[in-house]
C-alpha atoms as a PDB file:
ATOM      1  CA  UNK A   1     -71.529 133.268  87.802  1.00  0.00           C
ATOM      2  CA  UNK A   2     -71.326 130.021  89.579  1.00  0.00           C
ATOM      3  CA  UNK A   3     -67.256 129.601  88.362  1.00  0.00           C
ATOM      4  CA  UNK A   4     -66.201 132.888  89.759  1.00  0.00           C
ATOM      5  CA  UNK A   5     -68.516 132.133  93.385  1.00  0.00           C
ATOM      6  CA  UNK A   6     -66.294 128.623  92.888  1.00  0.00           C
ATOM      7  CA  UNK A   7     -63.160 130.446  92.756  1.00  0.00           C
ATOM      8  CA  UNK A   8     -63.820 133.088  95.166  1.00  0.00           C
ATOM      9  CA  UNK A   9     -64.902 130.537  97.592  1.00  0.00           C
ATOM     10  CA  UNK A  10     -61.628 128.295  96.588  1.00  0.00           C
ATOM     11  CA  UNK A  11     -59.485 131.776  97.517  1.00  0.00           C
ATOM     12  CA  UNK A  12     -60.882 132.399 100.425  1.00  0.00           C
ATOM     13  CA  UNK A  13     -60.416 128.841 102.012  1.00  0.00           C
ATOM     14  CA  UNK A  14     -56.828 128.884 100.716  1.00  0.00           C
ATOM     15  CA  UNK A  15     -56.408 131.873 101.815  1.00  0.00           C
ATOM     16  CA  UNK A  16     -57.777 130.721 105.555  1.00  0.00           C
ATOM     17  CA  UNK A  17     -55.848 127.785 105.380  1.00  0.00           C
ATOM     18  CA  UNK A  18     -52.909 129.561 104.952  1.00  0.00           C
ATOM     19  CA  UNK A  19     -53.357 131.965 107.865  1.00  0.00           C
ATOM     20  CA  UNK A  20     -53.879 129.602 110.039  1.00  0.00           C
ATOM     21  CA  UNK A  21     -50.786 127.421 108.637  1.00  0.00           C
ATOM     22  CA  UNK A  22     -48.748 130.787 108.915  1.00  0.00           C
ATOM     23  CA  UNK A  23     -50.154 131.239 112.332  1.00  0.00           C
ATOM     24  CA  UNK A  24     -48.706 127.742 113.661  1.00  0.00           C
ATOM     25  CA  UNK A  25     -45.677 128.572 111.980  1.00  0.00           C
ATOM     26  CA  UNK A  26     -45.336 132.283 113.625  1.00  0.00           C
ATOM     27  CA  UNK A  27     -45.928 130.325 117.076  1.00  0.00           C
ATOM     28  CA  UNK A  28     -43.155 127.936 116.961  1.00  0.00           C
ATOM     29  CA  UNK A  29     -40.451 130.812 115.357  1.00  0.00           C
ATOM     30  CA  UNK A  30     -41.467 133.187 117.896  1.00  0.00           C
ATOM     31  CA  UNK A  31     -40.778 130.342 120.512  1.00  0.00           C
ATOM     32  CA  UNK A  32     -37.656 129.947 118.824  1.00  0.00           C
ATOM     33  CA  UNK A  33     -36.393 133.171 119.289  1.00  0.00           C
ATOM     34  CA  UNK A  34     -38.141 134.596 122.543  1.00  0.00           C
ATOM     35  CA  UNK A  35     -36.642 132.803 125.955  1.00  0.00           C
ATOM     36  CA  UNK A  36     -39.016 131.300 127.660  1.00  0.00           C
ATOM     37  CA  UNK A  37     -41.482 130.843 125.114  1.00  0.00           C
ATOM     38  CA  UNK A  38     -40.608 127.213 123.957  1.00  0.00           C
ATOM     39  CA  UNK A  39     -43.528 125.958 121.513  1.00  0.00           C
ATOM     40  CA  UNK A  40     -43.920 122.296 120.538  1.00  0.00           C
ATOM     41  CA  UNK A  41     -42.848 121.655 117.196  1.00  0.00           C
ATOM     42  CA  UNK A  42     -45.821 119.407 116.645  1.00  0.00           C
ATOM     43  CA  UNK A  43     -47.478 122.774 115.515  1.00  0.00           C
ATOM     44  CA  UNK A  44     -44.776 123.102 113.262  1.00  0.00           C
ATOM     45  CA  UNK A  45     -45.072 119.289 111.999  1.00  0.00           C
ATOM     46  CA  UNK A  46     -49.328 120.221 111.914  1.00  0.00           C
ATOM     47  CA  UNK A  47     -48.801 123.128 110.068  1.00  0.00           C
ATOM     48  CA  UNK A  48     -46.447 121.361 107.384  1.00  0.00           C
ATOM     49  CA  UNK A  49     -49.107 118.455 107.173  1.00  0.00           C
ATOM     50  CA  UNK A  50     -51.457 120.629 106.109  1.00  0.00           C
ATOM     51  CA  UNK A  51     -49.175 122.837 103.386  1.00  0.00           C
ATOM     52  CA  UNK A  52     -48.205 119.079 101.864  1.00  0.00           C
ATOM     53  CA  UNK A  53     -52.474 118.132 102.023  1.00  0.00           C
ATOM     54  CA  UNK A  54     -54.109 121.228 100.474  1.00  0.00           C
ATOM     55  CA  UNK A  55     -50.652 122.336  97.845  1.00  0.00           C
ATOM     56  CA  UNK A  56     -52.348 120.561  95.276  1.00  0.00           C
ATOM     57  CA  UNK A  57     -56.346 122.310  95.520  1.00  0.00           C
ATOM     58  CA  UNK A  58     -53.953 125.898  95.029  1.00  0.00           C
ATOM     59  CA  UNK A  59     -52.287 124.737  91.906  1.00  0.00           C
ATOM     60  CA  UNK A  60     -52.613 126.760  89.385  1.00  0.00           C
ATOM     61  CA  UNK A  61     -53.591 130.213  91.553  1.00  0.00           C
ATOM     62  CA  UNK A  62     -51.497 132.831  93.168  1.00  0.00           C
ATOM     63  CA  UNK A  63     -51.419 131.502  96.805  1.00  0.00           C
ATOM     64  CA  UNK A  64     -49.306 128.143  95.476  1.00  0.00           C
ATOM     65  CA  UNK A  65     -46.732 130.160  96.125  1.00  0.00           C
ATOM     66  CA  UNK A  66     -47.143 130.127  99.732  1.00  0.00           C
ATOM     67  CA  UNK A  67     -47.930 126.460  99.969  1.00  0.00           C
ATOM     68  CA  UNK A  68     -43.886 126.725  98.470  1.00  0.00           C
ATOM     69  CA  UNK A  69     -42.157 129.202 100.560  1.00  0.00           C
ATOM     70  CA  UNK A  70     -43.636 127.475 103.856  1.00  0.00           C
ATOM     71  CA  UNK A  71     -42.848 123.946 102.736  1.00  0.00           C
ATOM     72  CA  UNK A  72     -39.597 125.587 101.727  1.00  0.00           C
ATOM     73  CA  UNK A  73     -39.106 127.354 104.777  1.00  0.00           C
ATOM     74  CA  UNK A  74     -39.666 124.489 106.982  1.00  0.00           C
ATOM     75  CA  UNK A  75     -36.949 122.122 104.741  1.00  0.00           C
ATOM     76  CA  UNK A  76     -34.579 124.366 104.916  1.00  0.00           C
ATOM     77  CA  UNK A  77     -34.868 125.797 108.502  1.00  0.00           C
ATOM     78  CA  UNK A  78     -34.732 121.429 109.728  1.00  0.00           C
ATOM     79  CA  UNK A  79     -31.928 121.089 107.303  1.00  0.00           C
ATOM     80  CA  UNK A  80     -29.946 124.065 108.832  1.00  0.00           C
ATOM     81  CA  UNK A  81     -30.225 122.837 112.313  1.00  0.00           C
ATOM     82  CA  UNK A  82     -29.179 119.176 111.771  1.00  0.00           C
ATOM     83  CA  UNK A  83     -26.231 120.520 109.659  1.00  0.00           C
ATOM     84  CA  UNK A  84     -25.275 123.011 112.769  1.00  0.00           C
ATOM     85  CA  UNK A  85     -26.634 120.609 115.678  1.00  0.00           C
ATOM     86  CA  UNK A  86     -23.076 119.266 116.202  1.00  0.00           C
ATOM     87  CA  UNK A  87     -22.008 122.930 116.937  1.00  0.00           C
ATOM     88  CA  UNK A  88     -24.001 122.242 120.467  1.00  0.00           C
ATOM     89  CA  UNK A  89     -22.052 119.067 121.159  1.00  0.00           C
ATOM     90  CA  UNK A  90     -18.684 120.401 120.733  1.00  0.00           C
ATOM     91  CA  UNK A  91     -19.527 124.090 121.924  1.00  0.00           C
ATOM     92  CA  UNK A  92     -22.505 125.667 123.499  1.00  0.00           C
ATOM     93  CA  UNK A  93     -21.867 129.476 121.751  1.00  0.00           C
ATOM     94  CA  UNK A  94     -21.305 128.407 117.994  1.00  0.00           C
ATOM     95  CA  UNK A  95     -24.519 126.374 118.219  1.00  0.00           C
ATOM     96  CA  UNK A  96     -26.620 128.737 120.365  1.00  0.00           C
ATOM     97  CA  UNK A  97     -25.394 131.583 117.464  1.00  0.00           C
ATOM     98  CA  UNK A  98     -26.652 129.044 114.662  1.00  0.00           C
ATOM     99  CA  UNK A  99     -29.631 127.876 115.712  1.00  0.00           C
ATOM    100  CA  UNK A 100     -30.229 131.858 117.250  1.00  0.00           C
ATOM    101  CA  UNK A 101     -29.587 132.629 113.201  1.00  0.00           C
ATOM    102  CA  UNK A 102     -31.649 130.100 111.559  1.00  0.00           C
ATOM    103  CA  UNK A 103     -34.548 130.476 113.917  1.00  0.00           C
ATOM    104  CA  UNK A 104     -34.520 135.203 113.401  1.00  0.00           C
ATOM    105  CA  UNK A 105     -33.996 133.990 109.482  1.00  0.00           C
ATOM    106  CA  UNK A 106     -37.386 131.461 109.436  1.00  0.00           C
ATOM    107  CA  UNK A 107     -39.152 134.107 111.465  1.00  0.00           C
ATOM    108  CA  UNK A 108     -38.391 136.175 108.741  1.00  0.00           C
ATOM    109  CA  UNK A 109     -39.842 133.685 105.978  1.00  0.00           C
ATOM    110  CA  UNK A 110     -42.995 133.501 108.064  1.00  0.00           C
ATOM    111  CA  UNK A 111     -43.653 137.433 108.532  1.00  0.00           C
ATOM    112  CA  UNK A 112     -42.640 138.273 104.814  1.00  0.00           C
ATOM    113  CA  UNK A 113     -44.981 135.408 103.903  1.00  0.00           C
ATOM    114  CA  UNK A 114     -47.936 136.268 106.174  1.00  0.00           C
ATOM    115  CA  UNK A 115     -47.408 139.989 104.547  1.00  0.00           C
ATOM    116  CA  UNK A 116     -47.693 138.854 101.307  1.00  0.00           C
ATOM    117  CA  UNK A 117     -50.632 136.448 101.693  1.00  0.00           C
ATOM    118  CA  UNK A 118     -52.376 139.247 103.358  1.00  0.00           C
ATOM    119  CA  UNK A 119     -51.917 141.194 100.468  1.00  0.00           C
ATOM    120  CA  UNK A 120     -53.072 139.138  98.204  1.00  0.00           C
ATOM    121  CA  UNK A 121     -49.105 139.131  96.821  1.00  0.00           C
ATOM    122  CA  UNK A 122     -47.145 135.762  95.297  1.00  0.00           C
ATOM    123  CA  UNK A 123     -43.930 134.985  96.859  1.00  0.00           C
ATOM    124  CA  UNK A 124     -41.200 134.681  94.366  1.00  0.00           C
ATOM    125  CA  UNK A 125     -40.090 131.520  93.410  1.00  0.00           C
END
């Protein structure tokens, strides 16, 4: 009886951990996409700190997936906009589309994450 307590108490800290890692995350997309709404990205770098700490204590359970898709997400997404960051320098549209792209496409990731977390669901590899 004490295992299962274990692993129900190991769930549900994951589990917190990632809504509060896919909260910080939600934050800086949404300020990435709303005008006017410009969050730091130190919430992003925070929330990526913690996905790289506590991966390891989900190996092995459903919610490692997440600890994936929103390291993932977070590669990608600052791979995309140093690839497309020249786009600004040589015109203002192209870039503004990009980085407009990337950022609707990562708020995407976060709200089809945060869905699945919420449901107790694994995202796909």
């Amino acid at each position: 009886m004490n295992q299962t307590l274990d692993v129900n108490e190991r769930d549900g800290t994951l589990k917190s951990i990632g809504h509060v890692s896919y909260l910080l995350h939600l934050i800086v997309a949404l300020g990435a996409v709303l005008p006017g709404m410009q969050a730091s990205v130190a919430l992003l770098v925070v929330a990526f700190v913690i996905d790289l700490v506590k991966r390891d204590e989900a190996a092995g359970t459903w919610q490692a997936s997440h600890f994936s898709w929103r390291i993932r997400s977070v590669l990608w997404a600052a791979g995309l906009y140093l690839v497309t960051a020249p786009l600004w320098l040589l015109f203002l549209l192209p870039g503004w589309i990009a980085w407009g792209l990337i950022s609707i496409w990562f708020l995407y990731r976060i709200v089809r994450g945060w869905s699945s977390l919420n449901a107790n669901q694994p995202m796909p590899d």
